[in-house]
N, C-alpha and C. Protein backbone atom coordinates (compact mmCIF):
# COMPACT_ATOMS: atom_id res chain seq x y z
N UNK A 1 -1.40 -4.15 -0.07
CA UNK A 1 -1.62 -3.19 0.97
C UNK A 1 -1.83 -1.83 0.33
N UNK A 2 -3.05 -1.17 0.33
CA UNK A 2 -3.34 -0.05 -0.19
C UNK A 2 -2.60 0.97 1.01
N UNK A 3 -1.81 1.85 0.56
CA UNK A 3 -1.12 2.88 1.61
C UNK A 3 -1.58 4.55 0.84
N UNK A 4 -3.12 4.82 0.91
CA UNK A 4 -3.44 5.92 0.45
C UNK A 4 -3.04 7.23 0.91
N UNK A 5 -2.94 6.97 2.20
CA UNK A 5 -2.11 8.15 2.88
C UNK A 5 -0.42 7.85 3.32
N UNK A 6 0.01 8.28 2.71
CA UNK A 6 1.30 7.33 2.64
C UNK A 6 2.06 6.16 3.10
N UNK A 7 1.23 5.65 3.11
CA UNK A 7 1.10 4.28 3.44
C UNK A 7 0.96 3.67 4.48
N UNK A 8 8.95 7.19 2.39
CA UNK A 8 9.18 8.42 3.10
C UNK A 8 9.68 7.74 2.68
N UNK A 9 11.63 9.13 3.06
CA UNK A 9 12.25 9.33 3.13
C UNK A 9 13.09 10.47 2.79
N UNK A 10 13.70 10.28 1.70
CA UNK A 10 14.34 10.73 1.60
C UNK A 10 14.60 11.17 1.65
N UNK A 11 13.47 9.71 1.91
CA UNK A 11 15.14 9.16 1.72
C UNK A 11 15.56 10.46 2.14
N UNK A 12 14.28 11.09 1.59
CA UNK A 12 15.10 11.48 1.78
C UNK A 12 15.25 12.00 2.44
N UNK A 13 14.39 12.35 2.11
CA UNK A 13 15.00 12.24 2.59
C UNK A 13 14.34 13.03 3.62
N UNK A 14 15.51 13.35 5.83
CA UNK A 14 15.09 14.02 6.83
C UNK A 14 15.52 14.24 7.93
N UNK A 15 15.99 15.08 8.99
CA UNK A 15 17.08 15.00 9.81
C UNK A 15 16.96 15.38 11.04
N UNK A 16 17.90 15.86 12.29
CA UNK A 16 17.62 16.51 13.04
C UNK A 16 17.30 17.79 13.25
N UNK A 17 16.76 18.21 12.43
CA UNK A 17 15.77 19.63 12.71
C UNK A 17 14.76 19.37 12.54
N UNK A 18 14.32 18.36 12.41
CA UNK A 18 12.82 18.00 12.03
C UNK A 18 11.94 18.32 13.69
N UNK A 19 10.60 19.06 12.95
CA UNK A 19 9.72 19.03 14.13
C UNK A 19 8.82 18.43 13.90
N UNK A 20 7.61 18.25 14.83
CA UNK A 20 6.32 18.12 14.31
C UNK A 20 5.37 19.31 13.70
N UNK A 21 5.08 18.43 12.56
CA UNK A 21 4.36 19.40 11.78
C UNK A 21 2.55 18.94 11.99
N UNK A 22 2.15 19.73 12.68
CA UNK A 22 0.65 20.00 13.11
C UNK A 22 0.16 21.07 13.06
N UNK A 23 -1.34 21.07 13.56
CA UNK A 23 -1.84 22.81 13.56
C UNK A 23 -2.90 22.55 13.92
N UNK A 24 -3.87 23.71 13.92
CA UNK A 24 -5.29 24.14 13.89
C UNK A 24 -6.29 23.47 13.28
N UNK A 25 -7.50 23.57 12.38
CA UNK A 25 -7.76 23.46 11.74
C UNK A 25 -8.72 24.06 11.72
N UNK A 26 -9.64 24.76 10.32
CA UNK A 26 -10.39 26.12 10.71
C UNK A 26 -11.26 25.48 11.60
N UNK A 27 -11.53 25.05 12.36
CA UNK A 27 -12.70 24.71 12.73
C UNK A 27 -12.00 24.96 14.30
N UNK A 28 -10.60 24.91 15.11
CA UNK A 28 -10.06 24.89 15.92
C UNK A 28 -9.79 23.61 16.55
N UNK A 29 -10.88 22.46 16.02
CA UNK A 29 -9.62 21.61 16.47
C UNK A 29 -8.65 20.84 15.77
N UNK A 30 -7.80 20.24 16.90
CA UNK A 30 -6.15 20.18 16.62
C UNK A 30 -6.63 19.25 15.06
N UNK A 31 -5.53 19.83 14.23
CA UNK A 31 -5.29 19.11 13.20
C UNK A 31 -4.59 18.04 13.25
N UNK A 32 -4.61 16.78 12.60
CA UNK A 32 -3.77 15.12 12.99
C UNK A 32 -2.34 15.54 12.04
N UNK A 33 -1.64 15.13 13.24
CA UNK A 33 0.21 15.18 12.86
C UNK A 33 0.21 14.46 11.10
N UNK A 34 0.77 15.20 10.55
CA UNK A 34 1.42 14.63 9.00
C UNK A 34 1.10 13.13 9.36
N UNK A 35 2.18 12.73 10.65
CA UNK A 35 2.26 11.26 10.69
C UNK A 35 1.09 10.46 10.27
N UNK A 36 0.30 11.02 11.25
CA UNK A 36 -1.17 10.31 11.28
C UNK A 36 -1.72 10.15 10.14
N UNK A 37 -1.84 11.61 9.11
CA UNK A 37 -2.36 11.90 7.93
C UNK A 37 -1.69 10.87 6.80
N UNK A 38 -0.40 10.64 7.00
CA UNK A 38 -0.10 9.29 5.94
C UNK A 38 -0.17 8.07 6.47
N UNK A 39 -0.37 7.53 7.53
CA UNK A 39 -0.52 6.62 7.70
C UNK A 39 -0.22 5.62 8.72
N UNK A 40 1.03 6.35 9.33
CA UNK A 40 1.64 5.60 10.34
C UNK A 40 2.60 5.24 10.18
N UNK A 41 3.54 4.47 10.94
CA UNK A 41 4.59 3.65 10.71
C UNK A 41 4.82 3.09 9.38
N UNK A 42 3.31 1.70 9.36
CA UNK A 42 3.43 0.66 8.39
C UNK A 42 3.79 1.57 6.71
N UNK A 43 3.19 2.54 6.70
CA UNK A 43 2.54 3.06 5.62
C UNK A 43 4.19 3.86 5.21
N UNK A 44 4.84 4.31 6.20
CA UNK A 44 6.25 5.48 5.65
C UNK A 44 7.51 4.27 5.59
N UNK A 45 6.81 2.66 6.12
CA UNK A 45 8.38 1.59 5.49
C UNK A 45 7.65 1.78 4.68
N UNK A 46 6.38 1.33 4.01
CA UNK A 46 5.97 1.04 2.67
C UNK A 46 6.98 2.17 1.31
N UNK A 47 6.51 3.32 1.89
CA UNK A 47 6.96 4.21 1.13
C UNK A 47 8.56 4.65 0.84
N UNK A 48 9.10 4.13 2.11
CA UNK A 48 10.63 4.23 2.03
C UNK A 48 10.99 3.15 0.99
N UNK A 49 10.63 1.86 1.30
CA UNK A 49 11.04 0.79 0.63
C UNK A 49 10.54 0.73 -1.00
N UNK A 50 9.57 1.42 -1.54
CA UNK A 50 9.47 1.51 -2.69
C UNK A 50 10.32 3.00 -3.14
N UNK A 51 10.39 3.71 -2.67
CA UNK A 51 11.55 4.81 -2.61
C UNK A 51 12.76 4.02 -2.83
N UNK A 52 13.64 3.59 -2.03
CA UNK A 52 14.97 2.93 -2.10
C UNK A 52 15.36 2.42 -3.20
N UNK A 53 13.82 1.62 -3.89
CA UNK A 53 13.44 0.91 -5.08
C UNK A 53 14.28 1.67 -6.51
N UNK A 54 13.81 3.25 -6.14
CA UNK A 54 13.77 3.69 -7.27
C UNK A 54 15.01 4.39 -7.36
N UNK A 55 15.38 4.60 -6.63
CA UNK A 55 17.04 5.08 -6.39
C UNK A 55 17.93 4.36 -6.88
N UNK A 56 17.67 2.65 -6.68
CA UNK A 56 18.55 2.04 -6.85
C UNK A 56 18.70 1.62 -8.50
N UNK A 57 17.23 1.88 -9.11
CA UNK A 57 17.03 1.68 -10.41
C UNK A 57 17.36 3.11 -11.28
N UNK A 58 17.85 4.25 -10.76
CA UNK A 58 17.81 5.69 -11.04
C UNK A 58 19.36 5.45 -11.44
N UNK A 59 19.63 5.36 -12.45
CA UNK A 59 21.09 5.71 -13.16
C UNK A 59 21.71 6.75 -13.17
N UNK A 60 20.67 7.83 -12.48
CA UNK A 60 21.49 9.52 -12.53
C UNK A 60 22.10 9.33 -11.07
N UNK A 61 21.78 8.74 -9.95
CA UNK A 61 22.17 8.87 -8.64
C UNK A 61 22.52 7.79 -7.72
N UNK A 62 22.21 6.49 -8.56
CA UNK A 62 22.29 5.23 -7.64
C UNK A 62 23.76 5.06 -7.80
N UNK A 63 24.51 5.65 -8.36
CA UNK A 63 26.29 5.37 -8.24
C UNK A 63 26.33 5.83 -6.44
N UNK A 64 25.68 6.85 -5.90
CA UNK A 64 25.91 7.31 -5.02
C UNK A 64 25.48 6.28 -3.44
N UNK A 65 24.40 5.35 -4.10
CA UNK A 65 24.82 4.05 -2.87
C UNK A 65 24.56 2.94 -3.27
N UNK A 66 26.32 2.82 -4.36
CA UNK A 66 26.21 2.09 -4.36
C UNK A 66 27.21 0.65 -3.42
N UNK A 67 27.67 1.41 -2.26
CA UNK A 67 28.35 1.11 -1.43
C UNK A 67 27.47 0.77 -0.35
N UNK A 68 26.55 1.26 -0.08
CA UNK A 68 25.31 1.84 1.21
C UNK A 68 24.67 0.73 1.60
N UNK A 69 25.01 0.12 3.07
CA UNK A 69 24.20 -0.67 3.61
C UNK A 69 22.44 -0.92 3.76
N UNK A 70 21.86 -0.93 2.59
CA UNK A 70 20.41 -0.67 2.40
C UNK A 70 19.48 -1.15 3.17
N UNK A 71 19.76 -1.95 4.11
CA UNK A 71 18.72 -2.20 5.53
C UNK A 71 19.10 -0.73 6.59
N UNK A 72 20.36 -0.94 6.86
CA UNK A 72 20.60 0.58 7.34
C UNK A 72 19.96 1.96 7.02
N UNK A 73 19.86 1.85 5.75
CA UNK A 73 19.79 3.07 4.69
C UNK A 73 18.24 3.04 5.05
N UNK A 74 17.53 2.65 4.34
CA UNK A 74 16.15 2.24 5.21
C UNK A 74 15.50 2.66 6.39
N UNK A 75 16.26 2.31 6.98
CA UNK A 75 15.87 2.45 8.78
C UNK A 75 16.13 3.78 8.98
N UNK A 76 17.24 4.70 8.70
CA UNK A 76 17.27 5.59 8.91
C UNK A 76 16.45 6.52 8.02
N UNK A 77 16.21 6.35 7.04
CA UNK A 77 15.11 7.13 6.05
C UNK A 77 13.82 6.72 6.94
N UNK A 78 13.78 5.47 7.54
CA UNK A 78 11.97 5.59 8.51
C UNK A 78 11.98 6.11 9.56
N UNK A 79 13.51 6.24 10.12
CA UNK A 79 13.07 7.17 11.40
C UNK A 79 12.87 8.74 11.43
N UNK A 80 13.97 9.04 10.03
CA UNK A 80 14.29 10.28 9.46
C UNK A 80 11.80 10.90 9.25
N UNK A 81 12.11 10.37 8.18
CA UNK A 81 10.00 10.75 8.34
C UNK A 81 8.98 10.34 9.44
N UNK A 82 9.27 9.61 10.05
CA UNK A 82 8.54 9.59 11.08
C UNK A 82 9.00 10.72 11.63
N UNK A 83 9.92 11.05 12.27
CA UNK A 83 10.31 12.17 13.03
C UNK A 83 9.73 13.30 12.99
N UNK A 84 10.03 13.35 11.61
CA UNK A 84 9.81 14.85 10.66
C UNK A 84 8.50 14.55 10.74
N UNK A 85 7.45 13.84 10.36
CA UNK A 85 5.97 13.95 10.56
C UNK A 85 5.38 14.02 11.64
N UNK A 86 5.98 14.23 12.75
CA UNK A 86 5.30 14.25 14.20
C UNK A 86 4.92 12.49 14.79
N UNK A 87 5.83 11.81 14.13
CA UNK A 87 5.47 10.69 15.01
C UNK A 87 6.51 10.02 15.97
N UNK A 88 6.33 8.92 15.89
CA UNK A 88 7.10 8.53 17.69
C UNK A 88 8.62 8.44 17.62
N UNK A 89 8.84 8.61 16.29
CA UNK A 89 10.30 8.01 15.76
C UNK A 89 11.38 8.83 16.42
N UNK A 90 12.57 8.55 16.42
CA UNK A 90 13.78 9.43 16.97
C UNK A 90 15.11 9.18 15.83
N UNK A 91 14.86 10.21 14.90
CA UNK A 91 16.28 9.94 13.95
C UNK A 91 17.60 9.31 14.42
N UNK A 92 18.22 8.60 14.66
CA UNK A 92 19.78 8.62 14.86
C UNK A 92 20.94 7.76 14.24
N UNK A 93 20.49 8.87 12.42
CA UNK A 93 21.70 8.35 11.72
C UNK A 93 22.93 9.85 12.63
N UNK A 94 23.39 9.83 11.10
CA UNK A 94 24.41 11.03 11.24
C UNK A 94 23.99 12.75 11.06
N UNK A 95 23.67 14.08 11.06
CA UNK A 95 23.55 15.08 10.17
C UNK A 95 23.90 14.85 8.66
N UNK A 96 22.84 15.56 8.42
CA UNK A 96 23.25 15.55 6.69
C UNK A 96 24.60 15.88 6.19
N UNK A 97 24.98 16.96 6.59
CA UNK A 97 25.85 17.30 6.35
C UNK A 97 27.39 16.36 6.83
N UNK A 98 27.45 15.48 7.63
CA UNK A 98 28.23 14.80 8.07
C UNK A 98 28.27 13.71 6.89
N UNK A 99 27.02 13.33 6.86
CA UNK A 99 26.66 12.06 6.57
C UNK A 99 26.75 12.06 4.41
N UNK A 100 26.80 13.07 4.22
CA UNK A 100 27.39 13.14 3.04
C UNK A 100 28.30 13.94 2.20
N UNK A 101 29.38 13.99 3.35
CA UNK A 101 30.48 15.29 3.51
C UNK A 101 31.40 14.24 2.23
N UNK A 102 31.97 15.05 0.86
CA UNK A 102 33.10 14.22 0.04
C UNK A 102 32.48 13.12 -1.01
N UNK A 103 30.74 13.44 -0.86
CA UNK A 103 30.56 12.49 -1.62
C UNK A 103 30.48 13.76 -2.80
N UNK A 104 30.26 14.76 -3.31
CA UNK A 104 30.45 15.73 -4.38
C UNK A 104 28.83 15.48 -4.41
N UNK A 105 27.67 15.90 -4.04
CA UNK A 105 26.45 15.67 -4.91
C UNK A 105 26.53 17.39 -4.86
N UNK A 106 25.52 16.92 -6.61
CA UNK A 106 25.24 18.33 -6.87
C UNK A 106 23.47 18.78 -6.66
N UNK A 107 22.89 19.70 -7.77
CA UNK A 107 21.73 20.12 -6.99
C UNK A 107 20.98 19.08 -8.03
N UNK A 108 21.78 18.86 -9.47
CA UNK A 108 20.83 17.81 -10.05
C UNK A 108 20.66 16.40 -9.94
N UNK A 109 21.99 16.10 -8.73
CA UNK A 109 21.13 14.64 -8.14
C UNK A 109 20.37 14.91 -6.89
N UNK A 110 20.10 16.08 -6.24
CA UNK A 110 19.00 16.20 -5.38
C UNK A 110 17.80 15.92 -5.65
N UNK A 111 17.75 17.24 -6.77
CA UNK A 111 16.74 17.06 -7.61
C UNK A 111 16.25 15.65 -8.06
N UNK A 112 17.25 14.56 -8.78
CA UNK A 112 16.48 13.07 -9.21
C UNK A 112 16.16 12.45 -7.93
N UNK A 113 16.88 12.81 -6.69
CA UNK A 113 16.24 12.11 -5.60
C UNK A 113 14.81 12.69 -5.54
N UNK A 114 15.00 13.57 -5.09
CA UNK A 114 13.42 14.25 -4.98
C UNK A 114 12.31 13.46 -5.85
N UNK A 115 12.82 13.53 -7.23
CA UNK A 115 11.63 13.25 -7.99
C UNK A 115 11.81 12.07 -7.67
N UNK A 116 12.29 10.83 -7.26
CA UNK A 116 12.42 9.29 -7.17
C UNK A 116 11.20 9.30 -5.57
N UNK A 117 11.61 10.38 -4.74
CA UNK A 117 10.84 10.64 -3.71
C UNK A 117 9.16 10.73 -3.73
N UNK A 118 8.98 11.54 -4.87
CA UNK A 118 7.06 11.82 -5.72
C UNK A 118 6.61 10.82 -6.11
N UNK A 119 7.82 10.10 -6.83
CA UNK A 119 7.14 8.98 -7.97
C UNK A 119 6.70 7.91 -6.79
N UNK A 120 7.48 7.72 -5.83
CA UNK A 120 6.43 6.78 -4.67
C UNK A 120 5.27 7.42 -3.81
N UNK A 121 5.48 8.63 -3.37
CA UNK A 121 4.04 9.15 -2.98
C UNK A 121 3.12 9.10 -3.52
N UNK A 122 3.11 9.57 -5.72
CA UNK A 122 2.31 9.42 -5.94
C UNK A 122 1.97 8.10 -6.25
N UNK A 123 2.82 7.21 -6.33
CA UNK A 123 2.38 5.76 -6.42
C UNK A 123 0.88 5.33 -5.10
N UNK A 124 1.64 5.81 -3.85
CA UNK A 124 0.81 5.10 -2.76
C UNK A 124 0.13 6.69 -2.70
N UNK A 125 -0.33 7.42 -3.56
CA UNK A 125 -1.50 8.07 -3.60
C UNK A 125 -1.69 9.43 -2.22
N UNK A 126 -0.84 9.83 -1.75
CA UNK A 126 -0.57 10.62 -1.17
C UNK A 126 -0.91 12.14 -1.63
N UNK A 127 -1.59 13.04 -0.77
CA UNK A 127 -2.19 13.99 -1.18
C UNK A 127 -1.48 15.07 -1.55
N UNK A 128 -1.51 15.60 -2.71
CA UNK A 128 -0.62 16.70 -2.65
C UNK A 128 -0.39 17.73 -1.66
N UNK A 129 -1.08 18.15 -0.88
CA UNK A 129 -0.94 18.50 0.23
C UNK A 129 0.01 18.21 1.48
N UNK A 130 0.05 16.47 1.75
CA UNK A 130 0.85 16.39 2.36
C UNK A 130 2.07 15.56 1.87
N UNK A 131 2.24 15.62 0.30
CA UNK A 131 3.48 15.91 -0.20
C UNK A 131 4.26 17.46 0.44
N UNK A 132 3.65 18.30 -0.17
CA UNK A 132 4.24 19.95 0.38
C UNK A 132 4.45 19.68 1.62
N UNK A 133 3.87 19.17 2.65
CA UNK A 133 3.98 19.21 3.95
C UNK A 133 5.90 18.26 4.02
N UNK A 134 6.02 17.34 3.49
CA UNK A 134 6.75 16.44 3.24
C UNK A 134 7.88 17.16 2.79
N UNK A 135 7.98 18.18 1.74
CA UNK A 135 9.05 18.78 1.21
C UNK A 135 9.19 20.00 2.09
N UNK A 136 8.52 20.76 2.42
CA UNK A 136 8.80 21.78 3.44
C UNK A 136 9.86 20.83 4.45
N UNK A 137 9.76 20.27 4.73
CA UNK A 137 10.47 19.33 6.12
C UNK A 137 11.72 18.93 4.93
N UNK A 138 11.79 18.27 4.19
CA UNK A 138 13.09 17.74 3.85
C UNK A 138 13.81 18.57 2.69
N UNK A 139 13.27 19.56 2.11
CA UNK A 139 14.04 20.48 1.15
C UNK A 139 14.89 21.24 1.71
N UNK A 140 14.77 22.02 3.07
CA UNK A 140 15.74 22.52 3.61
C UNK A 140 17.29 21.80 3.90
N UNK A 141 17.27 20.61 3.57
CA UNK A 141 18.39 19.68 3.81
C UNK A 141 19.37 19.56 2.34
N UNK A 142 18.83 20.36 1.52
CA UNK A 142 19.54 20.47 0.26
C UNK A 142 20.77 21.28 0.63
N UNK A 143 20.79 22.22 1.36
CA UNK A 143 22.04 22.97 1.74
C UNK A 143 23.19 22.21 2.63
N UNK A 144 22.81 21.14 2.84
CA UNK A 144 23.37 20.01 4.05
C UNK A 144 23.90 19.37 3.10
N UNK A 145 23.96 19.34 1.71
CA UNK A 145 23.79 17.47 1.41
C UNK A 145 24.49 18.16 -0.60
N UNK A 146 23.75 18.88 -0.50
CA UNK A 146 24.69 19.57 -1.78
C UNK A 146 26.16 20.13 -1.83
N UNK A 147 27.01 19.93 -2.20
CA UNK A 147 28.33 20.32 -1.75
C UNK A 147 29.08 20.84 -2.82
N UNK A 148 28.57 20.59 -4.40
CA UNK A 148 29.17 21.47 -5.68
C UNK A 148 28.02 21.57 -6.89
């Protein structure tokens, strides 16, 4: 399955502040929701699930689930980007901040998430463009989720 426009998460990640991210386009008409622009549904499991992949193979951060119900974990990372991309999805894990209150992460396992986050976009070929679009929406959650 080629998923050129992204085919999410993280994982990472994405939460309830998420809006839809749309616009203009010079031309005036409406620009297609992030969602649309990667792909859809099929295309952000694709990307979650090779995401999860790399987390779990990431020795700097996979101590951190390694408790974590990963069908769960999953589901909520696809509703988490759908959301955040303007599509039909409705997040309802926990807040970030709830949801990883005591686990101690710092800013340099954000950071390896993040990059575990690229290395599948750019796998399924995702435009840099709506990478940025992608991190604008889930970087603000570093203050949620970082705790020392």
């Amino acid at each position: 399955m080629q998923v050129s426009r992204l085919g999410p998460v993280v994982a990472v990640a994405a939460a309830v502040m998420f809006g839809t991210i749309s616009g203009a386009s010079a031309q005036g008409a409406p620009k297609p929701s992030l969602y649309d622009r990667l792909g859809g549904y099929n295309a952000i499991v694709a990307v979650v699930d090779d995401f999860v992949g790399n987390v779990a193979a990431d020795r700097r951060i996979n101590k951190f689930f390694a408790r974590a119900n990963v069908p769960r974990l999953k589901a909520r990372l696809v509703e988490q980007l759908c959301q955040a991309s303007g599509g039909p999805c409705f997040y309802t894990g926990a807040d970030m901040k709830t949801a990883h209150a005591g686990m101690g992460v710092r800013n340099r396992d954000f950071d390896a998430l993040v990059q575990d986050l690229v290395k599948s976009l750019n796998k399924f070929k995702v435009p840099k463009a709506e990478q940025k679009e992608i991190a604008s929406v889930l970087l603000p959650m570093r203050k949620d989720i970082v705790t020392r």
